[in-house]
N, C-alpha and C. Protein backbone atom coordinates (compact mmCIF):
# COMPACT_ATOMS: atom_id res chain seq x y z
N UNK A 1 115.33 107.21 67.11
CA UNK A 1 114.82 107.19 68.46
C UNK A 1 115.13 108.54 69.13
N UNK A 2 113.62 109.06 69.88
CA UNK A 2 114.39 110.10 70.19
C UNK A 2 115.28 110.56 71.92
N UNK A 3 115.80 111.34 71.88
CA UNK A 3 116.96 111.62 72.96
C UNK A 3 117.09 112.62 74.04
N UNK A 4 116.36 112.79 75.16
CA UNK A 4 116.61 114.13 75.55
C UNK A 4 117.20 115.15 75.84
N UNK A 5 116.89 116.49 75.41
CA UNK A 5 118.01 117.52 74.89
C UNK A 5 118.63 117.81 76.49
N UNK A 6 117.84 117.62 77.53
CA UNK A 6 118.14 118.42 78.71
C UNK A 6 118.02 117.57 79.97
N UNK A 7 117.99 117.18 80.79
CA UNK A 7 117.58 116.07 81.86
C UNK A 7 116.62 117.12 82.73
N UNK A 8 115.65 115.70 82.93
CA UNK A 8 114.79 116.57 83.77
C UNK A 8 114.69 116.50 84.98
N UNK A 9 114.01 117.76 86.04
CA UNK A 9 114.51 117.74 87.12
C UNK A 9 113.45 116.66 88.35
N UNK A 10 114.23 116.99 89.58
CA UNK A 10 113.61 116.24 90.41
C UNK A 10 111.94 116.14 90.73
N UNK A 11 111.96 117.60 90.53
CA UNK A 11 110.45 118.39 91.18
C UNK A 11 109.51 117.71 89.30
N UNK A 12 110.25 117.49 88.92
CA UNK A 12 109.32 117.14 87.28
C UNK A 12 109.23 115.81 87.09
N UNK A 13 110.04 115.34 87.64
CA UNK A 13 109.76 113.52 87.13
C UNK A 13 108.82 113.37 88.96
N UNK A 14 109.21 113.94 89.94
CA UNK A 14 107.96 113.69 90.81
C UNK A 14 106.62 113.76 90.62
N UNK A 15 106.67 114.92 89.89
CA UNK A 15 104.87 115.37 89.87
C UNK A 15 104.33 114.24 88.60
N UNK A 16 105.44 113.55 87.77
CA UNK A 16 104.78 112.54 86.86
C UNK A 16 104.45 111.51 87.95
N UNK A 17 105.10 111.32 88.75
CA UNK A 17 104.72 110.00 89.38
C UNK A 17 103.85 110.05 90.23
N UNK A 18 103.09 111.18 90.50
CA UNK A 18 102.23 110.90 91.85
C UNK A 18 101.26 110.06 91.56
N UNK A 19 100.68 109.99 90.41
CA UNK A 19 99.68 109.15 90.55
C UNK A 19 99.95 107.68 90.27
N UNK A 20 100.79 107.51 90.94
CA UNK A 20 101.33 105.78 90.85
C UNK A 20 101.49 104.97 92.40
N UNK A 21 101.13 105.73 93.01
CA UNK A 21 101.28 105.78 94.74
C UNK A 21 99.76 104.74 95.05
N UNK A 22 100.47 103.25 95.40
CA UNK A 22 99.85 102.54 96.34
C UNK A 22 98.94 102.70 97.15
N UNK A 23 97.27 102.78 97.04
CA UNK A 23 96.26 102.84 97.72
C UNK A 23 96.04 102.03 99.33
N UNK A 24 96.28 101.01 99.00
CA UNK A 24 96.11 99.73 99.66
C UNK A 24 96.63 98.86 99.16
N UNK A 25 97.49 98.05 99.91
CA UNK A 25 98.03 96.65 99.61
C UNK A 25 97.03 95.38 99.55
N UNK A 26 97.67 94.60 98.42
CA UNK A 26 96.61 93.42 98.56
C UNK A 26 96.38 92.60 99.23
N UNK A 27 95.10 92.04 99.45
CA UNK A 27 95.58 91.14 100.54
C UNK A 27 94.61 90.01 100.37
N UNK A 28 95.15 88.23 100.61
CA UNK A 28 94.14 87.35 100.65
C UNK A 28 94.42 86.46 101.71
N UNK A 29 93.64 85.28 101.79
CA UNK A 29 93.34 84.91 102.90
C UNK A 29 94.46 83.36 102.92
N UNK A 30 95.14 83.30 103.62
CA UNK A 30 96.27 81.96 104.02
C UNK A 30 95.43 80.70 104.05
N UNK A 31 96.11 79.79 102.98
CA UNK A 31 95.34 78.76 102.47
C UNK A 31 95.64 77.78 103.77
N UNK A 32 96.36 77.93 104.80
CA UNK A 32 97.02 77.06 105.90
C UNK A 32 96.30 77.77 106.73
N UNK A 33 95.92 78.59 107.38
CA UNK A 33 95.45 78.71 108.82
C UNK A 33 94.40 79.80 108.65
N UNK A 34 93.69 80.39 106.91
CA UNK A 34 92.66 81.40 106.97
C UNK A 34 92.62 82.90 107.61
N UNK A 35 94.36 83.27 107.87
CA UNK A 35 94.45 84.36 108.22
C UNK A 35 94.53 85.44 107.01
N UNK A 36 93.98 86.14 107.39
CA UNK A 36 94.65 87.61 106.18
C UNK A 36 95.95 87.85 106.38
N UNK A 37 96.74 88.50 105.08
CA UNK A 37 97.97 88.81 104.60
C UNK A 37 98.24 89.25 103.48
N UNK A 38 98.92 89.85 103.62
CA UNK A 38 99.80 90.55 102.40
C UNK A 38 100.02 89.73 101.01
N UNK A 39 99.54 89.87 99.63
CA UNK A 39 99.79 88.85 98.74
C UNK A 39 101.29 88.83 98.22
N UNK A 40 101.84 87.77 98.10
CA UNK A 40 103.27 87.51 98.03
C UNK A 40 104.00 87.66 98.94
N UNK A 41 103.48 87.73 99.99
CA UNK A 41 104.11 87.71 101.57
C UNK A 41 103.95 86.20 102.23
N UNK A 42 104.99 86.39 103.30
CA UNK A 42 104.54 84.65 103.96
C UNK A 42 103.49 85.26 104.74
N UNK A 43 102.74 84.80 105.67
CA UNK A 43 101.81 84.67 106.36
C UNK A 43 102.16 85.08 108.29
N UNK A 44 101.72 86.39 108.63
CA UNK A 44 102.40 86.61 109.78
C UNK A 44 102.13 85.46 111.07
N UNK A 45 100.80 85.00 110.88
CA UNK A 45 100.30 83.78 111.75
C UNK A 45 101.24 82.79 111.86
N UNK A 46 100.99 82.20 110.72
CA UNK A 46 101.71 80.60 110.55
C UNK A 46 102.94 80.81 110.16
N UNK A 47 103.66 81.49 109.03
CA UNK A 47 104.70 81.67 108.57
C UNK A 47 104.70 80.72 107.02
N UNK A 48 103.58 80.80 106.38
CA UNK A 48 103.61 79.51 105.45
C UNK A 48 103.64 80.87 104.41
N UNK A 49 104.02 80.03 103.28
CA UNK A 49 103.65 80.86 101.90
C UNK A 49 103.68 79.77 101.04
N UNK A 50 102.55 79.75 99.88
CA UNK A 50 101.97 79.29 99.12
C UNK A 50 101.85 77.47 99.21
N UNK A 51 101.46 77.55 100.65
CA UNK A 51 101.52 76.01 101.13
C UNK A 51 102.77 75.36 101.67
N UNK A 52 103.62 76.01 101.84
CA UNK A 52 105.19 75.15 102.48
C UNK A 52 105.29 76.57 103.66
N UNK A 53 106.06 75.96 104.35
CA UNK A 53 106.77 76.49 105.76
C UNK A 53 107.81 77.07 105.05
N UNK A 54 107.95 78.61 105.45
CA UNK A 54 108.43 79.46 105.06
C UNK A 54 109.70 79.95 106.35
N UNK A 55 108.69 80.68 107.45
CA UNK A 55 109.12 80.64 108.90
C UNK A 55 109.01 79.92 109.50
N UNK A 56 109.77 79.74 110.35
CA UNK A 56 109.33 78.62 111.57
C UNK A 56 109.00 79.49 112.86
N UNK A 57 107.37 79.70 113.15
CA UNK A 57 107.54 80.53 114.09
C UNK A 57 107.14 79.76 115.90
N UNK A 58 107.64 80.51 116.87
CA UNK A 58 107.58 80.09 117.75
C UNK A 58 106.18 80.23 118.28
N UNK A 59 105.61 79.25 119.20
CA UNK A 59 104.38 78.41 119.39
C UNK A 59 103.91 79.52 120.54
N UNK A 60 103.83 80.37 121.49
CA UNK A 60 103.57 81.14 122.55
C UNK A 60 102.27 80.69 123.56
């Protein structure tokens, strides 16, 4: 297996990663109240995630 002779620097493992940079987050629609949101997020409306009460948010 091989081993690297030298470690590489900051400015070099950056420029590998640029193209890994997040366009847009995903997003679908809350099966409880049909709002948009963040996928794998609770739901900023209701506070539900994937059908159960997550937050309990206050009623205004």
């Amino acid at each position: 297996m091989a081993h690297p002779k030298r470690r590489q620097s900051k400015q070099r493992q950056r420029k590998r990663r640029t193209h890994d940079k997040a366009e847009m987050p995903t997003l679908t629609i809350c099966s409880n109240c049909g709002a948009w949101h963040v996928y794998h997020n609770v739901c900023n409306e209701c506070g539900y995630y994937r059908g159960k009460l997550a937050i309990e948010k206050a009623i205004v």
